[in-house]
Protein backbone atom coordinates (compact mmCIF):
# COMPACT_ATOMS: atom_id res chain seq x y z
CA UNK A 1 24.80 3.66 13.22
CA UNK A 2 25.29 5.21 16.31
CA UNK A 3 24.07 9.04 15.43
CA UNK A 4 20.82 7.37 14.25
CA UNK A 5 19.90 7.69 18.45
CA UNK A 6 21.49 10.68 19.02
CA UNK A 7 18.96 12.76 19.82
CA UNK A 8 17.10 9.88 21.63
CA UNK A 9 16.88 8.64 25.41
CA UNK A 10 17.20 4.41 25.97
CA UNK A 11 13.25 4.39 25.73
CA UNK A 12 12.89 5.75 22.58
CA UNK A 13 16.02 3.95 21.35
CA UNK A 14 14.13 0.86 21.82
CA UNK A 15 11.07 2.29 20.48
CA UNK A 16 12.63 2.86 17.17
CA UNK A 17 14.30 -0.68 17.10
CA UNK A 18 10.42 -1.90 18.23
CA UNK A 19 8.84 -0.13 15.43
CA UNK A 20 10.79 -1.35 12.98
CA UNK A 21 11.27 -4.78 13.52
CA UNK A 22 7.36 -4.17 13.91
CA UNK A 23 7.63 -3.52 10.06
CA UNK A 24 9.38 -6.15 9.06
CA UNK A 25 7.18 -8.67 11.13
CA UNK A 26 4.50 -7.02 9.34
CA UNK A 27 5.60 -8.04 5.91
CA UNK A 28 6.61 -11.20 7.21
CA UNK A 29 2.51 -11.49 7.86
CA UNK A 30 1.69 -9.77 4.63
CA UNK A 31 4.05 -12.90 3.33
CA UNK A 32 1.99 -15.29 5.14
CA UNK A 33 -1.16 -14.07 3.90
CA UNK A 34 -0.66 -12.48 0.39
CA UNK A 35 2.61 -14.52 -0.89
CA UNK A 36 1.09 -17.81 -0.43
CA UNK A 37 -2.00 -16.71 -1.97
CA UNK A 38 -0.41 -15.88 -5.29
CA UNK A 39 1.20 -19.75 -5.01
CA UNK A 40 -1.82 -21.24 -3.99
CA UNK A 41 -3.58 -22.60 -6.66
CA UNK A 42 0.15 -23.76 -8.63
CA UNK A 43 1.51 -25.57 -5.52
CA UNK A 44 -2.28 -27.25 -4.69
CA UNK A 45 -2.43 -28.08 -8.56
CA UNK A 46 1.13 -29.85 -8.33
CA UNK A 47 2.68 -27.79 -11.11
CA UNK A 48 5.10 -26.81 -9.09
CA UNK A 49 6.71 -28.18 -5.71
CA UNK A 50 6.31 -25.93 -3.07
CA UNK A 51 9.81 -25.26 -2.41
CA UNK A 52 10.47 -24.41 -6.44
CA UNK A 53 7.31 -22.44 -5.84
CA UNK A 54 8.22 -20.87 -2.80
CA UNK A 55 11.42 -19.67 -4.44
CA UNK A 56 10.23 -18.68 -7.61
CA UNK A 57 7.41 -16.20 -5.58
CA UNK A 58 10.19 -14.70 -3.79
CA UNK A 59 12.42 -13.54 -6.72
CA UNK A 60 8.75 -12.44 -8.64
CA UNK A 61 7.79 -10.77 -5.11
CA UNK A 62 11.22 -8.80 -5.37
CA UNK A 63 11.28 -8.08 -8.89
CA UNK A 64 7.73 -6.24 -8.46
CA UNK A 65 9.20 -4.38 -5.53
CA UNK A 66 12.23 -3.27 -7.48
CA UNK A 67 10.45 -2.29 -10.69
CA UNK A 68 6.73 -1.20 -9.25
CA UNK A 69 7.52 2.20 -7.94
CA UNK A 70 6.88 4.33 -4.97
CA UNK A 71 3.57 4.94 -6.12
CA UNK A 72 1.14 3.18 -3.78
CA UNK A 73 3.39 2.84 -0.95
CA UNK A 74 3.17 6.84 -1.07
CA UNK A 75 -0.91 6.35 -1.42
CA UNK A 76 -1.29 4.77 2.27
CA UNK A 77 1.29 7.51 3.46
CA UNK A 78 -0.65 10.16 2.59
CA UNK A 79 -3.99 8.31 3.98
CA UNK A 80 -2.02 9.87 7.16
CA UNK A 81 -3.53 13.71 8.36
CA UNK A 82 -2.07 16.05 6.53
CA UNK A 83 -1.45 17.90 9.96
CA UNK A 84 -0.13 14.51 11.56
CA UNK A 85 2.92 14.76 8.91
CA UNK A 86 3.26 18.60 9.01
CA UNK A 87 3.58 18.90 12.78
CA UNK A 88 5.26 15.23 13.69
CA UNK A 89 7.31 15.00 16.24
CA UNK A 90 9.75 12.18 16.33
CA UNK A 91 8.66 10.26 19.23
CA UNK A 92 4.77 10.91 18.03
CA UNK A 93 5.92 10.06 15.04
CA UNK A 94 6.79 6.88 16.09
CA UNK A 95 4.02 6.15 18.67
CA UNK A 96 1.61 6.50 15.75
CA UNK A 97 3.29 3.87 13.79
CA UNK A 98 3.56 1.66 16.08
CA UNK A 99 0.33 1.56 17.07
CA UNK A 100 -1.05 1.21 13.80
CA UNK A 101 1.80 -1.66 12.81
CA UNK A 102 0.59 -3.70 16.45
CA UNK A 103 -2.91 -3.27 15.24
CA UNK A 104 -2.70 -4.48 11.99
CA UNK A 105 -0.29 -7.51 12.94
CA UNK A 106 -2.14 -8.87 15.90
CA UNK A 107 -5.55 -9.07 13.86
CA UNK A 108 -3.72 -10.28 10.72
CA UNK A 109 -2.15 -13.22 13.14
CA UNK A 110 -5.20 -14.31 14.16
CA UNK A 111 -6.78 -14.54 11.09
CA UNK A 112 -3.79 -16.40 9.88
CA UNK A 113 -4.23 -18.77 13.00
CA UNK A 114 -7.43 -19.37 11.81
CA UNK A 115 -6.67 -20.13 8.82
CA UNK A 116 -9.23 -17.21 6.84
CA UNK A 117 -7.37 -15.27 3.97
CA UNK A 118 -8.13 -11.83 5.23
CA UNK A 119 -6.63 -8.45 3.74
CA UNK A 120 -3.60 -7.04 5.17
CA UNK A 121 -4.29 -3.66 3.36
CA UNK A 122 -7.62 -3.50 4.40
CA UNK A 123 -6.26 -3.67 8.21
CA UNK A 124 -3.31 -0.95 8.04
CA UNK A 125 -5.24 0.89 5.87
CA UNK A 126 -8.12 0.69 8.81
CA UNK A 127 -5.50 1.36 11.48
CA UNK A 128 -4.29 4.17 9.26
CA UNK A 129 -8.28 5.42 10.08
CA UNK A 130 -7.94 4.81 13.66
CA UNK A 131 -4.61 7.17 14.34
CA UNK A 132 -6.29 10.26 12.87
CA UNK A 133 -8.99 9.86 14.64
CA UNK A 134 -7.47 9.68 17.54
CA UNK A 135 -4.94 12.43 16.36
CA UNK A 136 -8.18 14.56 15.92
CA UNK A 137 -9.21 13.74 19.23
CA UNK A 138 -6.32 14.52 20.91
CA UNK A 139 -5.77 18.17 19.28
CA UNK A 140 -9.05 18.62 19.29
CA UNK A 141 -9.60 19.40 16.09
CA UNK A 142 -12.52 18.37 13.41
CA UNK A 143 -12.56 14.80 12.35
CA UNK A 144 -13.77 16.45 9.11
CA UNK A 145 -10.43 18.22 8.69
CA UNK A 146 -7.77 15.03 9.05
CA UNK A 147 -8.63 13.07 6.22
CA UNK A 148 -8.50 13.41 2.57
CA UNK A 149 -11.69 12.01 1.28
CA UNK A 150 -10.75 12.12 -2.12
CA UNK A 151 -8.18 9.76 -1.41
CA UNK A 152 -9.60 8.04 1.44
CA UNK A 153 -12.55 7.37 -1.15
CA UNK A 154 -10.68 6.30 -4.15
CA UNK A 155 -9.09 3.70 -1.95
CA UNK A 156 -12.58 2.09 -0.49
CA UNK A 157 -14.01 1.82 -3.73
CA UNK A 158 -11.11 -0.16 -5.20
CA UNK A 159 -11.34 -1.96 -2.21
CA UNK A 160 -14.62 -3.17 -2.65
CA UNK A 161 -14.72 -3.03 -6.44
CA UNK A 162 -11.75 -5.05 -7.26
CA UNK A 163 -13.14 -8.32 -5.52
CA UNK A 164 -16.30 -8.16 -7.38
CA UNK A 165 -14.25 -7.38 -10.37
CA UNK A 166 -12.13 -10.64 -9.98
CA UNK A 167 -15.01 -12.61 -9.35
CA UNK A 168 -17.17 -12.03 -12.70
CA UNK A 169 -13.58 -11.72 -14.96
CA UNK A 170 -12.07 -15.39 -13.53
CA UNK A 171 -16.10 -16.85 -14.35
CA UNK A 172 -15.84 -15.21 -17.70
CA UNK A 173 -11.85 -16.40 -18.39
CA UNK A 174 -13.85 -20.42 -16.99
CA UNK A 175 -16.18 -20.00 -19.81
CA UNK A 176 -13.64 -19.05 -22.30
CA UNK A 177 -11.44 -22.22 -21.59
CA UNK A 178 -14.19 -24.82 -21.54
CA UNK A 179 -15.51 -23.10 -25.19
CA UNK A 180 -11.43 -23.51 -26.18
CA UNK A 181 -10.99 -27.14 -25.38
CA UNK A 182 -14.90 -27.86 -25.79
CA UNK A 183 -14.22 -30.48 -29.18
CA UNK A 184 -10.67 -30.77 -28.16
CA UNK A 185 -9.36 -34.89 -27.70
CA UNK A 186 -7.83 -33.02 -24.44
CA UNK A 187 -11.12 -31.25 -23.18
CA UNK A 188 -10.57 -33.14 -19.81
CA UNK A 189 -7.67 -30.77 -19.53
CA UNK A 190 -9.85 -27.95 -18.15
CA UNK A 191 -12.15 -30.47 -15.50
CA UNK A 192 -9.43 -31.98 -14.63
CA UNK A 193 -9.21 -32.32 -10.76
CA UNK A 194 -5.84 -32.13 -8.80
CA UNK A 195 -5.23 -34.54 -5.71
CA UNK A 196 -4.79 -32.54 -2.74
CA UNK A 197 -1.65 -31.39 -1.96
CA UNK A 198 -1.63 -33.17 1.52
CA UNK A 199 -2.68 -36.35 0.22
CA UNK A 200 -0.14 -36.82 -2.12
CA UNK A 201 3.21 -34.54 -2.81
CA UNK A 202 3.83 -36.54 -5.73
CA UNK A 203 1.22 -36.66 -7.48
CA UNK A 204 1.17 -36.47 -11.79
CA UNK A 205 2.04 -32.71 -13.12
CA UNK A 206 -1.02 -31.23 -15.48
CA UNK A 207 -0.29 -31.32 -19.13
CA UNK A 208 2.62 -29.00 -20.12
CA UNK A 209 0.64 -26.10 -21.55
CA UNK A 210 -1.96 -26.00 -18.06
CA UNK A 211 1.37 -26.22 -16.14
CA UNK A 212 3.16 -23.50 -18.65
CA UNK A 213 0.43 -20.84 -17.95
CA UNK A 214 -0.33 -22.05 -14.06
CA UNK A 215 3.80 -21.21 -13.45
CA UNK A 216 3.49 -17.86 -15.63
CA UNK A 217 0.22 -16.82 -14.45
CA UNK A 218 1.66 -17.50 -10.21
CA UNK A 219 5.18 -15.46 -11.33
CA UNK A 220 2.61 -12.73 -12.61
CA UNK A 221 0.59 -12.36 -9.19
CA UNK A 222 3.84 -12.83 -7.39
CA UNK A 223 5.25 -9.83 -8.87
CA UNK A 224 1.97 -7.74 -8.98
CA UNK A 225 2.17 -8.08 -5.27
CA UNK A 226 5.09 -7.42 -4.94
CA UNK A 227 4.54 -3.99 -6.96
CA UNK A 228 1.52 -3.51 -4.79
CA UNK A 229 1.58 -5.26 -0.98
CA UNK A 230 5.05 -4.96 -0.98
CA UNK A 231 4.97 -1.04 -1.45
CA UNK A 232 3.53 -0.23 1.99
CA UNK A 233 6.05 -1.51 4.27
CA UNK A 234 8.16 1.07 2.64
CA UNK A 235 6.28 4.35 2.92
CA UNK A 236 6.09 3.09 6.79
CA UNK A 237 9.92 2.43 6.98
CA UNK A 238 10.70 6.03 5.21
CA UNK A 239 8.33 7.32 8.15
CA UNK A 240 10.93 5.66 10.66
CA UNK A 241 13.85 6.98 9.25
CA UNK A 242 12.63 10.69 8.81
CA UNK A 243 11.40 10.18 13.01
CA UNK A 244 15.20 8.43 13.94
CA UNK A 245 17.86 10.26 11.48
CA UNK A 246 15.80 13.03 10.13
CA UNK A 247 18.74 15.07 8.03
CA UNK A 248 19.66 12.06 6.07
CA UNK A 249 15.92 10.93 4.83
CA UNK A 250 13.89 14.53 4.84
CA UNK A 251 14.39 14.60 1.13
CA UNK A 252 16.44 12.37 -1.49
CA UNK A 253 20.02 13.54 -1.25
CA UNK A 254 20.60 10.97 -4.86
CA UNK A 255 18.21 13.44 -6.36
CA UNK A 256 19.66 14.49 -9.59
CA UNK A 257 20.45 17.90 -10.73
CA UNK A 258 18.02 17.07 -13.51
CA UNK A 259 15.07 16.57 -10.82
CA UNK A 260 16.26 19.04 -9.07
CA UNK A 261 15.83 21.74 -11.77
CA UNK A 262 12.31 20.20 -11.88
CA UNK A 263 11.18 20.99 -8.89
CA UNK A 264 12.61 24.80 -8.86
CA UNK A 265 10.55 25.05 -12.35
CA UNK A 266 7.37 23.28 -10.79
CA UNK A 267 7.66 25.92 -7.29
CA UNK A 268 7.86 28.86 -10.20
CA UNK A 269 5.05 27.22 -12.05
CA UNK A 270 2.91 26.69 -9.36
CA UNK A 271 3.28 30.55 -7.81
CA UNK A 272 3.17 31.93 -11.66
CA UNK A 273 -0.63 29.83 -11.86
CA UNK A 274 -1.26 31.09 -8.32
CA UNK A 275 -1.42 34.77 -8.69
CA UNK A 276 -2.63 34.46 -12.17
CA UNK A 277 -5.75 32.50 -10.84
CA UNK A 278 -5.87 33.90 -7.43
CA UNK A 279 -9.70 34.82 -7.79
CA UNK A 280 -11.05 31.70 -8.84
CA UNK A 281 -9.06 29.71 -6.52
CA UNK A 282 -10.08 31.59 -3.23
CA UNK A 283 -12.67 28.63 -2.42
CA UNK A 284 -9.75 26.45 -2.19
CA UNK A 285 -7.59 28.72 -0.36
CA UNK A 286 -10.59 28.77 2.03
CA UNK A 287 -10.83 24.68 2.80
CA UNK A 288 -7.22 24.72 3.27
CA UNK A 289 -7.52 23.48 7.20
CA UNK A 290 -3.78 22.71 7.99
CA UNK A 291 -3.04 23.56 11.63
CA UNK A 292 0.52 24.44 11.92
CA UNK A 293 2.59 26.84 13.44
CA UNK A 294 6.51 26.82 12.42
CA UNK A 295 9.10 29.34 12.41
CA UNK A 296 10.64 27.74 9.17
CA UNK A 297 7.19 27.60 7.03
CA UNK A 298 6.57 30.96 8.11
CA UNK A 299 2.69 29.70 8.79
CA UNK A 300 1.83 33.02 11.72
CA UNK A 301 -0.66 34.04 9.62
CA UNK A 302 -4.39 33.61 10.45
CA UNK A 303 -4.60 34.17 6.49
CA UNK A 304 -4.34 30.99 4.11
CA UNK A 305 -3.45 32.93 0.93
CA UNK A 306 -0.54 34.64 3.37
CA UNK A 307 0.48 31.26 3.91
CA UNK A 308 0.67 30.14 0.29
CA UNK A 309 2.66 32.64 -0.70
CA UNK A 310 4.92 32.61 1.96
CA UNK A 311 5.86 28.85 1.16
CA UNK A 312 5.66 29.63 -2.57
CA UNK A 313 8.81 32.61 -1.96
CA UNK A 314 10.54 31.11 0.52
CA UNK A 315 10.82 27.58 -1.30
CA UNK A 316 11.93 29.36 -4.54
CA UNK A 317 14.45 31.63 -2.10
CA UNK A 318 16.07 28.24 -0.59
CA UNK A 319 16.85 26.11 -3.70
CA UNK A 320 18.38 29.29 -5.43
CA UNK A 321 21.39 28.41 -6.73
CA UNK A 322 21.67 24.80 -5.05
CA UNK A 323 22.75 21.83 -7.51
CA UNK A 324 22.57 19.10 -5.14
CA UNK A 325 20.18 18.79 -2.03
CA UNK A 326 23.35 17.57 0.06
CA UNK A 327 24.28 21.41 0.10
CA UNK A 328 21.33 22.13 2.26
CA UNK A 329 22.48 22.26 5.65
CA UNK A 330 19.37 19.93 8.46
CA UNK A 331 16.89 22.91 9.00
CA UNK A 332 16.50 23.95 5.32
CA UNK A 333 15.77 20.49 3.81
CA UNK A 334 13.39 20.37 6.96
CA UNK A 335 12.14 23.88 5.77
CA UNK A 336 11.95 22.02 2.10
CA UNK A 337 10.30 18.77 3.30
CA UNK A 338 7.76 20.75 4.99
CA UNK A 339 7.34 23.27 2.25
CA UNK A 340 6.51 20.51 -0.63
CA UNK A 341 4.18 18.92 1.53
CA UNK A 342 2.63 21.86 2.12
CA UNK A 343 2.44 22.70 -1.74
CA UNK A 344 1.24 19.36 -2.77
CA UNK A 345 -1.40 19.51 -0.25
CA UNK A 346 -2.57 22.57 -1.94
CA UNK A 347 -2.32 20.84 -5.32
CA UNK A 348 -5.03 18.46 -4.45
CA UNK A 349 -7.16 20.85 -2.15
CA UNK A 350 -7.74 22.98 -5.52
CA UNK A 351 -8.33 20.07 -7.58
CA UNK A 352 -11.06 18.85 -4.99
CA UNK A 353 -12.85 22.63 -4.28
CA UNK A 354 -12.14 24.09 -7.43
CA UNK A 355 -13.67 24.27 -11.01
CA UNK A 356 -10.91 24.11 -12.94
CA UNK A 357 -10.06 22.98 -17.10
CA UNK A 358 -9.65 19.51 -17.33
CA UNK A 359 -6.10 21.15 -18.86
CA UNK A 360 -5.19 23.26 -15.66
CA UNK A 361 -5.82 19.76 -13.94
CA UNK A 362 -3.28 17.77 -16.03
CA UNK A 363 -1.03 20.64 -15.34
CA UNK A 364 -1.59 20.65 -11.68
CA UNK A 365 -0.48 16.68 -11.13
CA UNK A 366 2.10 17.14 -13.01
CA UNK A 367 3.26 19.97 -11.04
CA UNK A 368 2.54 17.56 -8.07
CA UNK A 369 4.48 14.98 -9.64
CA UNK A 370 7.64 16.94 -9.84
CA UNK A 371 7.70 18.37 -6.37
CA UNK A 372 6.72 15.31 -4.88
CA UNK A 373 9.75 13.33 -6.21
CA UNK A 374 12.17 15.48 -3.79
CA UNK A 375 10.06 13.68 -0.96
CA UNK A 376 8.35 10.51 -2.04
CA UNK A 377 11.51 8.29 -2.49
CA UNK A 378 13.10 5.17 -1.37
CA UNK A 379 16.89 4.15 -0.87
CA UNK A 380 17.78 0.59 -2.64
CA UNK A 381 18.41 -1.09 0.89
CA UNK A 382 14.80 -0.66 2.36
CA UNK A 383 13.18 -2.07 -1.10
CA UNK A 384 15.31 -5.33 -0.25
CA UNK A 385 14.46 -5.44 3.27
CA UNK A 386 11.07 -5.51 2.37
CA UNK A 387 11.20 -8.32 -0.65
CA UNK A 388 13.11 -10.58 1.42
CA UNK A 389 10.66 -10.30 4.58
CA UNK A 390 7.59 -10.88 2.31
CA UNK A 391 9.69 -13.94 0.95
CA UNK A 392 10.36 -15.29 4.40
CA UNK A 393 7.00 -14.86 5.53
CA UNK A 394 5.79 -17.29 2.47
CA UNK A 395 8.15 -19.36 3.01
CA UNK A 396 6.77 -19.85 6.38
CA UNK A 397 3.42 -19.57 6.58
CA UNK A 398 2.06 -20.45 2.65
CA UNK A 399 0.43 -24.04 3.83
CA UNK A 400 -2.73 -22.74 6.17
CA UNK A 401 -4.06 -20.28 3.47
CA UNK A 402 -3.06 -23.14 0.61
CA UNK A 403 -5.42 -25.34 2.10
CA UNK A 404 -8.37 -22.79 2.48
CA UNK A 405 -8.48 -22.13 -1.54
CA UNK A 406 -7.88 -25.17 -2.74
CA UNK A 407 -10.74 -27.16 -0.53
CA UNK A 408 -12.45 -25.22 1.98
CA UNK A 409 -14.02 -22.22 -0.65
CA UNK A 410 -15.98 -25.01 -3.23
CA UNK A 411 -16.90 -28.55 -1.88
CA UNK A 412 -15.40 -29.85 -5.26
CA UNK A 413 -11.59 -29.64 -5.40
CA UNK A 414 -10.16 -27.30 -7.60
CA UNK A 415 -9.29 -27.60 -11.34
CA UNK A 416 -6.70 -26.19 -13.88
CA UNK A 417 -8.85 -24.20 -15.16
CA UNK A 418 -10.30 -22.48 -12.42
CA UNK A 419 -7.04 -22.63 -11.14
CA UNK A 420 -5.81 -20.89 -14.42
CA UNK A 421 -8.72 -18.28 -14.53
CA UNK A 422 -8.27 -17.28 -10.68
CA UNK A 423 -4.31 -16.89 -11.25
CA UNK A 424 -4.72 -14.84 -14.33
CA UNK A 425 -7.75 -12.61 -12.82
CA UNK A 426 -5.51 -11.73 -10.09
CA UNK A 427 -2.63 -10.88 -12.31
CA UNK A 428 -4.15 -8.65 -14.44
CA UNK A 429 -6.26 -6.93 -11.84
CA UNK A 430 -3.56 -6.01 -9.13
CA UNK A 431 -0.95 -4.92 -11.83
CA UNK A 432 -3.71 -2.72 -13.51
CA UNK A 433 -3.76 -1.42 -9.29
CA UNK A 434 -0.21 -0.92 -8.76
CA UNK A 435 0.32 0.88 -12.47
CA UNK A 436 -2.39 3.63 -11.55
CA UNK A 437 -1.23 3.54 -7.67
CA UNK A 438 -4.22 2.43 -6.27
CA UNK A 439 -3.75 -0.13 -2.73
CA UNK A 440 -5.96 -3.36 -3.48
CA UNK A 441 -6.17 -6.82 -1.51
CA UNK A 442 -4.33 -9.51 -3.56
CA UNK A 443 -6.61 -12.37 -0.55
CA UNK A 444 -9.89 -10.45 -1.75
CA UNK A 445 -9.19 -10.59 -5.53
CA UNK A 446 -8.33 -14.03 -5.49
CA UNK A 447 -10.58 -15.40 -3.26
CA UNK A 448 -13.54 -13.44 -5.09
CA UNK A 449 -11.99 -15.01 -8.51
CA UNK A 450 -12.20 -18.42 -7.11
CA UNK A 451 -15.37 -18.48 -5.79
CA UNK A 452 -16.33 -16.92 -9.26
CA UNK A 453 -14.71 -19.89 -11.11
CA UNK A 454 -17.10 -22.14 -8.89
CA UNK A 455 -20.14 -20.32 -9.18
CA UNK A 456 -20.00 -20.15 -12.98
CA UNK A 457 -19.17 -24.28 -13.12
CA UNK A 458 -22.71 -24.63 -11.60
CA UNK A 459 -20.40 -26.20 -8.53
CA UNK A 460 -21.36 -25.42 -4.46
CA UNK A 461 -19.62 -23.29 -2.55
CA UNK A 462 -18.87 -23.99 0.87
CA UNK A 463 -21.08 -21.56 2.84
CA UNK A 464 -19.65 -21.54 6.52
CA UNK A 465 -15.87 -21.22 4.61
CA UNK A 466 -17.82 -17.96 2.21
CA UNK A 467 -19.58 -16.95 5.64
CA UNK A 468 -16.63 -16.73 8.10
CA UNK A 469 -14.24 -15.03 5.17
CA UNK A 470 -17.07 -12.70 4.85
CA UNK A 471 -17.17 -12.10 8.28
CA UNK A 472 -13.41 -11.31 8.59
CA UNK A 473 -14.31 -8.73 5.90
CA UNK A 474 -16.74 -7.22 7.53
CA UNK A 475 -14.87 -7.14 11.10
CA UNK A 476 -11.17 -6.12 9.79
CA UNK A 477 -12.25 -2.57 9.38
CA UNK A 478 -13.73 -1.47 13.01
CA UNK A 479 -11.46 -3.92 14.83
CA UNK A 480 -8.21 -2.15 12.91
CA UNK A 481 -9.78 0.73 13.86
CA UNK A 482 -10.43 0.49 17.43
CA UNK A 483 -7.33 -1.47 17.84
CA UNK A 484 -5.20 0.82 16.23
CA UNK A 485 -6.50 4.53 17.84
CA UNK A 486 -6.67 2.78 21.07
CA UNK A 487 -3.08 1.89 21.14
CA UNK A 488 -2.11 5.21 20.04
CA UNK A 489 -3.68 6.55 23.13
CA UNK A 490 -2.57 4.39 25.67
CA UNK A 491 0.57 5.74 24.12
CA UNK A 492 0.18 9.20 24.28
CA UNK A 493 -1.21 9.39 27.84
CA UNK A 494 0.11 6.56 29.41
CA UNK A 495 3.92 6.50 27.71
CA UNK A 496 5.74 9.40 28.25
């Protein structure tokens, strides 16, 4: 492991180790937080013990990890200025995410503390804000020009949709149950009230079907998160690794000749639609505001379509003839890195400036698509690291937020069936989210789909619980903010 610090002093060497045990802790949080929200409701409703339950959210957590894809953990990446990943250097690199990973875990620790079920991607995505802002400030470039708001947007309004979502589909699953069981001999079933967990660990199991679809509907929440939470760690780790051993993580040297092939025929396809539409896409060649200047990218020019079409020739030029990436020698899958960044930047610059076919815009992300899967990639090793810290940080830290949605959110305790409805709400809803790549907060959606499963019963809600969660809502963004573009900073002027 020793040529992973080659080209770093002892400073940075600790840096690196800093930043990504920083990572780690940070999933360990997420665990604390997210995991033990998805086992809430079955370990407060007794169906399972909480060790079984622990367990069984840790495999479910993994599985979702394994089999949910790169897509949103590439989503928060790219929240990241386009300019901040052109033109990183290593040691920025890695100021950046450390600043944003101290941010996000000293706010989501003291939430935890206090016992409030706040959103861990609502604070990195929030300290993700506050590191191009200060990146603008410090190059002194527009605000305007370091964020995508197409993205930027898409992620707030699932944000703030999904919750509200939750909340009116786990009322609407309530209503459904009581109408199922309403002349049913069993129709207690769905009213039926569990002892608190802290009273009593052994209290009677619900009837086996409530306890069937209570384990099924945790495993599905378990995994969803998993497929969605668990993705971000990841996009931050492949950050790391590009920053500390740069040759051996700029692009996926597994790639196979197959995907290869598809991104030579995507670079063709892309120039080929390029100079065909040239005219028509000069408003988007316009708003293209990346501020670069590298020897490899060929980027001198003052000119934008110059630039294109340098990166356009020059990527085509490079994978001539190459079968597997590992024939590349450091500086040309730097020169490729860059380049496909550069091109899938473009991509969604012309599909936010420019009028184009709804056809030409199927084409285009699945041009996108093809060259992004040379970049946007994760080895096997990092997707474990990352499912066993989120286990590990349930199995720690699952009791504090238990407690807060099974008493403190209604001043009844909680039943099977809102129990049921709140589990299934949030299954549906955040694997719906991590299918289409979209970043949502498991703690939002289920919180919102329990206090839904009160409201509809006609039951109270606890109002200073509802008030100080709110609260935490309202505060995670500007304090992830502040906290985060503060530290990177201190960072760049004070740490040299």
């Amino acid at each position: 492991m020793s040529y992973l610090f080659y080209f770093f002093g002892y400073n940075n060497n600790f840096l690196i180790i800093f930043s990504l045990l920083l990572i780690l802790l940070y999933e360990v949080i997420n665990g604390f937080h997210d995991s033990a929200n998805a086992i809430a409701t079955v370990i407060y409703t007794h169906a399972l013990s909480s060790e079984l339950a622990v367990m069984l959210s840790g495999i479910c957590n993994f599985l979702g990890v394994i089999f949910g894809g790169l897509s949103v953990a590439y989503t928060i990446v790219h929240l990241l200025s386009i300019n901040l990943l052109l033109n990183i250097d290593s040691i920025y690199g890695l100021k950046a995410i450390f600043s944003m990973l101290l941010a996000a875990i000293l706010w989501n620790l003291c939430t935890w503390f206090l016992c409030l079920p706040t959103s861990s991607s609502h604070t990195l995505i929030g300290a993700i804000i506050g590191i191009n802002i200060t990146y603008a400030i410090n190059n002194n470039c527009s605000i305007m020009h370091v964020f995508n708001f197409n993205k930027l947007f898409s992620v707030f309004l699932s944000l703030i949709f999904s919750p509200i979502l939750g909340l009116i589909l786990a009322g609407i699953l309530v209503l459904i149950l009581k109408y199922f069981w309403r002349v049913s001999k069993n129709s207690y079933v769905v009213n039926a009230i569990s002892k608190p967990y802290k009273q009593c660990k052994k209290s009677i199991k619900p009837p086996f079907l409530v306890r069937i679809i209570l384990i099924l509907s945790s495993m599905g929440v378990s995994y969803s998160h998993g497929a969605n939470d668990g993705q971000k760690g990841i996009g931050l780790i492949m950050l790391i690794l590009i920053c500390v051993a740069p040759s051996g993580y700029f692009v996926n040297l597994h790639a196979s000749k197959c995907d290869i092939n598809q991104t030579k025929n995507s670079i063709l396809d892309l120039k080929k639609y390029y100079l065909h539409n040239k005219n028509n896409l000069q408003n988007s060649v316009n708003m293209m505001k990346i501020h670069v200047n590298n020897k490899k990218l060929m980027l001198f020019s003052q000119s934008n379509d110059t630039n294109i079409l340098n990166v356009l020739y020059s990527s085509q030029k490079l994978l001539d003839n190459v079968c597997d990436y590992k024939e590349l020698k450091s500086d040309q899958r730097y020169q490729l890195r860059q380049s496909l960044l550069y091109l899938t930047e473009f991509i969604d610059v012309i599909n936010q400036y420019s009028s184009i076919k709804f056809e030409d815009r199927y084409f285009l992300n699945k041009l996108k698509k093809n060259l992004s899967n040379t970049i946007e990639y994760a080895p096997i090793w990092i997707i474990v690291l990352v499912a066993l810290s989120l286990s590990i940080g349930t199995l720690i830290g699952w009791r504090r937020i238990v407690t807060t949605f099974g008493e403190k959110i209604g001043k009844k305790k909680m039943t099977y069936a809102q129990a049921i409805s709140s589990q299934l709400t949030a299954a549906i809803s955040i694997s719906t989210a991590s299918y289409t790549g979209i970043p949502v907060s498991t703690t939002h959606i289920i919180s919102s789909s329990i206090a839904g499963t009160i409201l509809i019963n006609g039951d109270e809600i606890q109002t200073q619980t509802i008030k100080n969660i709110i609260i935490v809502w309202v505060l995670t963004f500007p304090v992830s903010i502040v906290l985060s573009g503060g530290l990177y900073w201190i960072s760049l002027k004070l740490i040299n």
